[in-house]
N, C-alpha and C. Protein backbone atom coordinates (compact mmCIF):
# COMPACT_ATOMS: atom_id res chain seq x y z
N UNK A 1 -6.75 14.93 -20.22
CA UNK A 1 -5.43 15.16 -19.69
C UNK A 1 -5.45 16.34 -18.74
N UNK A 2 -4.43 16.29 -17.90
CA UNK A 2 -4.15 17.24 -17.10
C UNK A 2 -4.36 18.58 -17.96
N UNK A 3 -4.86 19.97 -17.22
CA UNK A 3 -4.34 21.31 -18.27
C UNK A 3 -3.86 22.05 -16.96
N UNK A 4 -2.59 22.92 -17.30
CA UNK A 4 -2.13 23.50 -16.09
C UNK A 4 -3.35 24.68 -15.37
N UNK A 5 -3.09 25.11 -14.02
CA UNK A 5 -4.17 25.71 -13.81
C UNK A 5 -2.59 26.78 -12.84
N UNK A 6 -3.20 28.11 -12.53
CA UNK A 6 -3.15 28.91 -11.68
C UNK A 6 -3.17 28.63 -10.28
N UNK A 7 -3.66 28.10 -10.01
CA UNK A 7 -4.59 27.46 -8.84
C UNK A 7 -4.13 26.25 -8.29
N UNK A 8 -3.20 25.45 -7.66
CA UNK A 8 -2.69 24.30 -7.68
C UNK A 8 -3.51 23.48 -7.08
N UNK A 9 -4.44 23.75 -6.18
CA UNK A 9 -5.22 22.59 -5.72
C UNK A 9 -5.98 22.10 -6.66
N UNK A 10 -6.93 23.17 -7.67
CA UNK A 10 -7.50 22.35 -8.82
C UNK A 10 -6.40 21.67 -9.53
N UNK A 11 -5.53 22.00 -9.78
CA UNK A 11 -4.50 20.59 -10.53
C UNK A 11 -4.67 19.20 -9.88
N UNK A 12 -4.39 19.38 -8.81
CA UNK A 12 -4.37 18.74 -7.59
C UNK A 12 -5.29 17.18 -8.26
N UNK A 13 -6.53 18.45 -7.66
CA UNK A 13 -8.05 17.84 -7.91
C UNK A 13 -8.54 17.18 -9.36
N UNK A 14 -8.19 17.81 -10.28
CA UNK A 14 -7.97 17.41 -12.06
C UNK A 14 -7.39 16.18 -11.96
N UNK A 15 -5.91 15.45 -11.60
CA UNK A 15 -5.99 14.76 -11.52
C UNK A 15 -6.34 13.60 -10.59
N UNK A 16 -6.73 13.44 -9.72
CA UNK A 16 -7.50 12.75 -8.37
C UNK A 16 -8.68 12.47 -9.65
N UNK A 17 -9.31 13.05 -10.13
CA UNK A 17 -10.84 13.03 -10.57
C UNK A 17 -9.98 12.00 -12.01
N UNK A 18 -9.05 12.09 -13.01
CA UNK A 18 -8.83 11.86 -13.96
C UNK A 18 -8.76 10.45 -13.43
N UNK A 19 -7.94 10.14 -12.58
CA UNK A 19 -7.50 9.04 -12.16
C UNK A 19 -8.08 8.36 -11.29
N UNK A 20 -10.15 8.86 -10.94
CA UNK A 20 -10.73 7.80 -10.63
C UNK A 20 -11.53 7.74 -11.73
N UNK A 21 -11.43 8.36 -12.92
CA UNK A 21 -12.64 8.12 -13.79
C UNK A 21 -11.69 7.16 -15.04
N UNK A 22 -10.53 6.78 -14.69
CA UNK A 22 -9.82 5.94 -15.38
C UNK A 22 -9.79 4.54 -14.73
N UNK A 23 -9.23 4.50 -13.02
CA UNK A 23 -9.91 3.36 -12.75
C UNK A 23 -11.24 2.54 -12.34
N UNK A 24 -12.22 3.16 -12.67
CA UNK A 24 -13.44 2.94 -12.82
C UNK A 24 -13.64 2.24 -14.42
N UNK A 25 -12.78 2.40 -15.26
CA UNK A 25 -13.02 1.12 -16.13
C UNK A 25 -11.80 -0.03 -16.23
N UNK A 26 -11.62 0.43 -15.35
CA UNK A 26 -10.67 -1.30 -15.34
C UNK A 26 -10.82 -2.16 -15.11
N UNK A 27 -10.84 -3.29 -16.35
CA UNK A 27 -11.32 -4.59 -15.82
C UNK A 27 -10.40 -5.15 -14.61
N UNK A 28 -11.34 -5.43 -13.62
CA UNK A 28 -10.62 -5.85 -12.58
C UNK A 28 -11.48 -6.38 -11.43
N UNK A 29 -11.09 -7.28 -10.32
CA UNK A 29 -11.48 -7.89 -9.46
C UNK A 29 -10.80 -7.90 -8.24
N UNK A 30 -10.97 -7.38 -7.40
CA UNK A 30 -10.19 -6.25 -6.23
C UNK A 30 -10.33 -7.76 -5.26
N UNK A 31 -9.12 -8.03 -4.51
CA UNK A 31 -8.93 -9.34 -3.74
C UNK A 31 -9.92 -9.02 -2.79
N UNK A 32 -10.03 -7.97 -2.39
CA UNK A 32 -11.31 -7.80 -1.57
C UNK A 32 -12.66 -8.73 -1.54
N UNK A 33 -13.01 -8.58 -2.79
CA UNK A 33 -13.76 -9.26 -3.16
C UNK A 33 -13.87 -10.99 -2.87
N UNK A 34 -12.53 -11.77 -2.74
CA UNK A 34 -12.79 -12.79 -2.06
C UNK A 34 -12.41 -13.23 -0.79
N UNK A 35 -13.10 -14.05 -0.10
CA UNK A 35 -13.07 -14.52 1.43
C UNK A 35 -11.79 -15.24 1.55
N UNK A 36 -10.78 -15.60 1.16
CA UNK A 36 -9.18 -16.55 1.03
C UNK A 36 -8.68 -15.69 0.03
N UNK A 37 -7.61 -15.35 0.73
CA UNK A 37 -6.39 -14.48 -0.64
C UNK A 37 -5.22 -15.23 0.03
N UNK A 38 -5.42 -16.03 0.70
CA UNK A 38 -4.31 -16.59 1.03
C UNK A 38 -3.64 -17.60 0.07
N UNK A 39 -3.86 -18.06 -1.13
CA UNK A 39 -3.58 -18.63 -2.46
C UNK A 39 -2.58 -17.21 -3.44
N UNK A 40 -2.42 -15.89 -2.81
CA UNK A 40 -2.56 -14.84 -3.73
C UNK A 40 -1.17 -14.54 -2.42
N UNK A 41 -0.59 -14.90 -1.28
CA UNK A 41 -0.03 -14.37 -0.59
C UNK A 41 2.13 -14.12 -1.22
N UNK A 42 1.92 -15.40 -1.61
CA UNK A 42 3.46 -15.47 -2.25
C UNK A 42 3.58 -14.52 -3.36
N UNK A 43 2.44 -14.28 -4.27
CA UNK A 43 2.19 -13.50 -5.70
C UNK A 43 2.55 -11.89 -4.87
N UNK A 44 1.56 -11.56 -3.66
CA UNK A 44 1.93 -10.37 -3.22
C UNK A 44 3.18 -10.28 -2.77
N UNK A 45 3.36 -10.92 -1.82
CA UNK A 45 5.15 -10.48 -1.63
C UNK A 45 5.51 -10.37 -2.35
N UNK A 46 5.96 -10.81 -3.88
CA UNK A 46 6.79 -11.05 -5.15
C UNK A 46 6.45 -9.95 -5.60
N UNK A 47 5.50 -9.07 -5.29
CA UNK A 47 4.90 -8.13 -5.94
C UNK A 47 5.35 -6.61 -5.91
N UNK A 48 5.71 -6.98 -4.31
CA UNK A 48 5.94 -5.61 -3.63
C UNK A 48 7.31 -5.47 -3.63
N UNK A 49 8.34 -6.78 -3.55
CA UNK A 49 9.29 -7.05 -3.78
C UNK A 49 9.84 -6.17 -5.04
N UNK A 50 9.20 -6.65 -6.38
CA UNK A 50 9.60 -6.18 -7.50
C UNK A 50 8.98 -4.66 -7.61
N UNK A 51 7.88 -4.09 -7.14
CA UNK A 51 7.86 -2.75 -6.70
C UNK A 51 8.36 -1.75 -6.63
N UNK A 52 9.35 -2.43 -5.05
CA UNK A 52 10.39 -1.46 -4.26
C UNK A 52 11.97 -1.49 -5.07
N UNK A 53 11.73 -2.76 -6.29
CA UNK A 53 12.84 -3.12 -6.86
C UNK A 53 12.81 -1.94 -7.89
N UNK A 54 11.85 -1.15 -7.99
CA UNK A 54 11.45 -0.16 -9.28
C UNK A 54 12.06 1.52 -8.51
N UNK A 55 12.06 1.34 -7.17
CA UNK A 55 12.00 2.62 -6.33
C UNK A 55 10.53 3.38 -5.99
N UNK A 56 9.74 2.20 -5.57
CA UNK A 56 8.36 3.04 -6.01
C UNK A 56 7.61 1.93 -4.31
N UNK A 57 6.88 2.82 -4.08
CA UNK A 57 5.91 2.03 -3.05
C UNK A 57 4.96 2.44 -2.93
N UNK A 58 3.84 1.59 -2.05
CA UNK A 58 2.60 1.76 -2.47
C UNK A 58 2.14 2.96 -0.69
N UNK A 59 2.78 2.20 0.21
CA UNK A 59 2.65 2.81 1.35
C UNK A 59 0.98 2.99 1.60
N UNK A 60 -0.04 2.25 1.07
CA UNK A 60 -1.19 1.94 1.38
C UNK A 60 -1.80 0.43 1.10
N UNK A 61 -0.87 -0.41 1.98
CA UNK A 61 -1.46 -1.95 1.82
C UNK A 61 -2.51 -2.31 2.32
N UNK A 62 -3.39 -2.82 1.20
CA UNK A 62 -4.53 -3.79 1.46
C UNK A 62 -5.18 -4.40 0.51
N UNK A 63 -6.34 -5.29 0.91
CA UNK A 63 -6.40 -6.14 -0.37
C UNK A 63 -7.42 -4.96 -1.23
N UNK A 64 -7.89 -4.23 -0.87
CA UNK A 64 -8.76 -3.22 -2.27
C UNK A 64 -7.47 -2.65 -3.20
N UNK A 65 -6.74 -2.56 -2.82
CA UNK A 65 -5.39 -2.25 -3.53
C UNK A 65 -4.52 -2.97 -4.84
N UNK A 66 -4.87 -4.26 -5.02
CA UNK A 66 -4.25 -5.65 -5.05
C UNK A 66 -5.89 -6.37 -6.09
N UNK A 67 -5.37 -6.11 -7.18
CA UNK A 67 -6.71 -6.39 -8.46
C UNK A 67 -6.05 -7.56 -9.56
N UNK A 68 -7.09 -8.54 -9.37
CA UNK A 68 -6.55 -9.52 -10.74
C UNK A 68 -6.93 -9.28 -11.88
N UNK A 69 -6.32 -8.39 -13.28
CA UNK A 69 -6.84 -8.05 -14.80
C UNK A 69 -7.62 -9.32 -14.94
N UNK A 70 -7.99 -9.10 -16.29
CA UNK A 70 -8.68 -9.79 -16.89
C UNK A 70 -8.07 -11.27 -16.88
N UNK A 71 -6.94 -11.28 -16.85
CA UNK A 71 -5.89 -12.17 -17.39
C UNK A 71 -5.60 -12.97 -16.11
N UNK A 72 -5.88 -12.89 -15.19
CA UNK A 72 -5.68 -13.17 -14.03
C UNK A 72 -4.48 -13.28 -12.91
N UNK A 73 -3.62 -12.09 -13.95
CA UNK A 73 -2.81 -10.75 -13.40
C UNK A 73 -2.66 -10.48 -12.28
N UNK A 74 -1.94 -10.82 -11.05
CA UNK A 74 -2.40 -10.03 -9.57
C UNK A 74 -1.37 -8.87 -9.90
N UNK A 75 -2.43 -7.30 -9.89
CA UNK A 75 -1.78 -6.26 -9.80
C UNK A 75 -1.73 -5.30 -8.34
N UNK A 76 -1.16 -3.96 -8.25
CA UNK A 76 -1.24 -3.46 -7.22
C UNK A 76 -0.96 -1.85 -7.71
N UNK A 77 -2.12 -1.21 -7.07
CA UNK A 77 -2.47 -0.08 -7.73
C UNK A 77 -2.53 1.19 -6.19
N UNK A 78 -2.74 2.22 -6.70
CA UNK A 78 -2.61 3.10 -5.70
C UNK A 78 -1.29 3.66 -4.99
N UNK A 79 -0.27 3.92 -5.85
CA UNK A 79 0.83 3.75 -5.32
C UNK A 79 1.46 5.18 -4.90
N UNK A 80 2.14 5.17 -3.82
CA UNK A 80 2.01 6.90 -3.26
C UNK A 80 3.27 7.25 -3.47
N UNK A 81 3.30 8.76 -3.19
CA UNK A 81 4.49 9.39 -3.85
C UNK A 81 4.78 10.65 -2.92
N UNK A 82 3.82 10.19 -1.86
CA UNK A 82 4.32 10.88 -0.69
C UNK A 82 5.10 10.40 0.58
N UNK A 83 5.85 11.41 0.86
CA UNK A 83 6.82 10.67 1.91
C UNK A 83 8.47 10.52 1.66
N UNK A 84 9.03 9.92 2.50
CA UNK A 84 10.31 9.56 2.19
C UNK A 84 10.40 8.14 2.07
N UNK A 85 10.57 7.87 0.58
CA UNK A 85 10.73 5.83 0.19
C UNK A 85 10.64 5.03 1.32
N UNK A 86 12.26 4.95 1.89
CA UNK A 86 12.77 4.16 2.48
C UNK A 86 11.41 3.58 4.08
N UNK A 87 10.72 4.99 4.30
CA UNK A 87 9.94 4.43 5.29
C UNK A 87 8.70 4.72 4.31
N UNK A 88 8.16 4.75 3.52
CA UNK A 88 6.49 4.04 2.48
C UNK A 88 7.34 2.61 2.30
N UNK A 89 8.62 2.10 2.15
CA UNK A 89 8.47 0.72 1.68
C UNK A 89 8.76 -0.25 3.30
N UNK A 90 9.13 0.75 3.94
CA UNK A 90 9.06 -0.25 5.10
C UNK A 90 7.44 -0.41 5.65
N UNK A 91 6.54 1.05 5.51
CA UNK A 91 4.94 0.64 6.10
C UNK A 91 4.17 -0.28 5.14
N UNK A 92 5.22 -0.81 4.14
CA UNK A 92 4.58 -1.70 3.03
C UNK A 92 4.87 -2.97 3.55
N UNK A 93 5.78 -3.10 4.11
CA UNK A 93 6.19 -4.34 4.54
C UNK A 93 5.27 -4.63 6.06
N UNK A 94 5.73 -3.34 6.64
CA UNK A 94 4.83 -3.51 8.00
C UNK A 94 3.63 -4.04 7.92
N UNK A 95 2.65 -3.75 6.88
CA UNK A 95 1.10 -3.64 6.29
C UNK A 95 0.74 -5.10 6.49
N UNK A 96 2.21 -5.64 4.98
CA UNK A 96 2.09 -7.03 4.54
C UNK A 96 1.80 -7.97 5.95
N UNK A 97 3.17 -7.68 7.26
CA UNK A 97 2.81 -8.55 8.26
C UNK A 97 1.56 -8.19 9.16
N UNK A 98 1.08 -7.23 9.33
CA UNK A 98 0.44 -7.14 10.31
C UNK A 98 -1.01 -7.35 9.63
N UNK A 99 -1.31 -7.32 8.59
CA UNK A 99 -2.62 -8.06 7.75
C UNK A 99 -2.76 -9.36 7.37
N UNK A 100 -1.66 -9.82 6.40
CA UNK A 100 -1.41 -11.11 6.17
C UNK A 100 -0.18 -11.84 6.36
N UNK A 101 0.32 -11.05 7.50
CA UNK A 101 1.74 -12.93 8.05
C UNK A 101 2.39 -12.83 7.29
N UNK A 102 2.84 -11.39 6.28
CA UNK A 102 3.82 -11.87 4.94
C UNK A 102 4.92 -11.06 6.03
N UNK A 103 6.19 -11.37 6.37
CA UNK A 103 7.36 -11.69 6.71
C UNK A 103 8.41 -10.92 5.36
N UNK A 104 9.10 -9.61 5.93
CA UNK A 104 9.71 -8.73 4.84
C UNK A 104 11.04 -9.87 4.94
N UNK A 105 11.86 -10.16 3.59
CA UNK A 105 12.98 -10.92 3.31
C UNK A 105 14.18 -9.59 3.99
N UNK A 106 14.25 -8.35 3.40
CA UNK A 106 15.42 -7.10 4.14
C UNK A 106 14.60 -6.45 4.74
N UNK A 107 14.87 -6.74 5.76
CA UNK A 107 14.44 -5.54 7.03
C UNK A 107 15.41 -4.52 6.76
N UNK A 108 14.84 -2.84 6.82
CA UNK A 108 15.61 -1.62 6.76
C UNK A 108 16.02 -1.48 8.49
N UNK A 109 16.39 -0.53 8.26
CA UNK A 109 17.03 0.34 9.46
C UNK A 109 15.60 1.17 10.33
N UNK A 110 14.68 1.30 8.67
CA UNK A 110 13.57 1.91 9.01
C UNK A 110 12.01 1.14 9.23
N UNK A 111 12.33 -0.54 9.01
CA UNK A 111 11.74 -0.97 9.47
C UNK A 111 11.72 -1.44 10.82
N UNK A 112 12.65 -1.76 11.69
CA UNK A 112 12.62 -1.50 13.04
C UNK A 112 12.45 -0.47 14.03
N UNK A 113 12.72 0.77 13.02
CA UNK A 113 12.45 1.76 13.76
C UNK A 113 10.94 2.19 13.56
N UNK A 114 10.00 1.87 12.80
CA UNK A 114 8.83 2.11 13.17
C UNK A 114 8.03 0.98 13.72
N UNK A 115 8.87 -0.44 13.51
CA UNK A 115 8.12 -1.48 14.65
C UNK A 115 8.17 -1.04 15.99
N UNK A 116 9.41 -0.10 16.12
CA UNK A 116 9.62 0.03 17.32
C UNK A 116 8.40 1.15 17.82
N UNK A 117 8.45 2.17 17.01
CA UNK A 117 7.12 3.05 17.44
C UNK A 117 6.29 2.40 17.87
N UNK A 118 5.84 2.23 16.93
CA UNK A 118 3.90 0.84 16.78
C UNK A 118 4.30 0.36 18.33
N UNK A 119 5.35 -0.53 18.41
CA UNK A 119 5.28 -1.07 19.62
C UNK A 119 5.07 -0.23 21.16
N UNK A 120 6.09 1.05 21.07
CA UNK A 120 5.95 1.55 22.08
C UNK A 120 4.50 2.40 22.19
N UNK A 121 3.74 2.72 20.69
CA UNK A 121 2.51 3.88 20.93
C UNK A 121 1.58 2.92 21.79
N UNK A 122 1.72 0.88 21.44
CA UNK A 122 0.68 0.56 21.84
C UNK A 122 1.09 0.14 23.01
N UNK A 123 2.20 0.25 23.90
CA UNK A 123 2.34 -0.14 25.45
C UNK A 123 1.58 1.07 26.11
N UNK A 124 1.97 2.43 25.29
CA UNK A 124 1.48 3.92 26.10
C UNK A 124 0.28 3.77 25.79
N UNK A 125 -0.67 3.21 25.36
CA UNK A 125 -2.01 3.01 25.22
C UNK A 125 -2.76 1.91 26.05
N UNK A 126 -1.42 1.09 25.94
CA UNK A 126 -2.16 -0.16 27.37
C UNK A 126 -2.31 0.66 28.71
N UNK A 127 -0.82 1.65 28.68
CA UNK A 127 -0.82 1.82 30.20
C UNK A 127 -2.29 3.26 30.47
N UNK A 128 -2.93 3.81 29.32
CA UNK A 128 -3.76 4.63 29.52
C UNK A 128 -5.18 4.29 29.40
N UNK A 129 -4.91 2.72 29.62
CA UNK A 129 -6.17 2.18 29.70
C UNK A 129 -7.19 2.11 28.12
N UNK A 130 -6.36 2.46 27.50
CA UNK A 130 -6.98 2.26 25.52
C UNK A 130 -6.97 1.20 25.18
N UNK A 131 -7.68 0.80 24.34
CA UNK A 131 -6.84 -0.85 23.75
C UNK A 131 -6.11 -0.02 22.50
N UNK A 132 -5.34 -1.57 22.20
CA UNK A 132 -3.81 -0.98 22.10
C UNK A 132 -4.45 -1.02 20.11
């Protein structure tokens, strides 16, 4: 368990370390692992759905994220607690489309407003000769 420290970055660090030497035994099978997760795509939306339905987001989508238990469970792990919600559950949604075609059911206020970024950082990158 955590023990308080003086020092807040070792807290910090105490748990980071607790909480990879915990998921390091989890039975689990990271979607990563297979070549089609597209059988697994409706399960994720439903997933993230009921998530954001908790007040909680992951604001780091991808399939290493996204583990079937033993049971054949699709879970989703890694979930951040930095930031302000409303935009971690919109870059959750953003993630979903721009990786796998998953299509958010409520668009926020704050999901257009960072499509709109994305969109404009990558025109100012066309026009500076970057790919976008």
């Amino acid at each position: 368990m955590l023990r308080r420290r003086k020092n807040q970055k070792n807290l910090v660090w105490a748990e980071v370390l607790e909480s990879y030497i915990i998921y390091k035994y989890i039975e689990r099978t990271q979607l990563s692992n297979f070549w089609d997760i597209t059988p697994y795509l409706k399960e994720i939306s439903n997933l993230i759905v009921k998530l954001h339905s908790y007040g909680l987001a992951s604001n780091d989508i991808w399939s290493e994220n996204f583990i079937l238990d033993s049971k054949e469970r699709l879970k989703i792990i890694d979930l951040s607690d930095n930031g302000f919600l409303s935009i971690c559950q919109a870059n959750d949604w953003l993630a979903l489309k721009r990786f796998y075609g998953i299509e958010a059911e409520n668009k926020s206020i704050f999901y257009y407003m960072i499509s709109w970024r994305n969109a404009f950082r990558s025109y100012l990158r066309k026009l500076c000769g970057k790919e976008a």
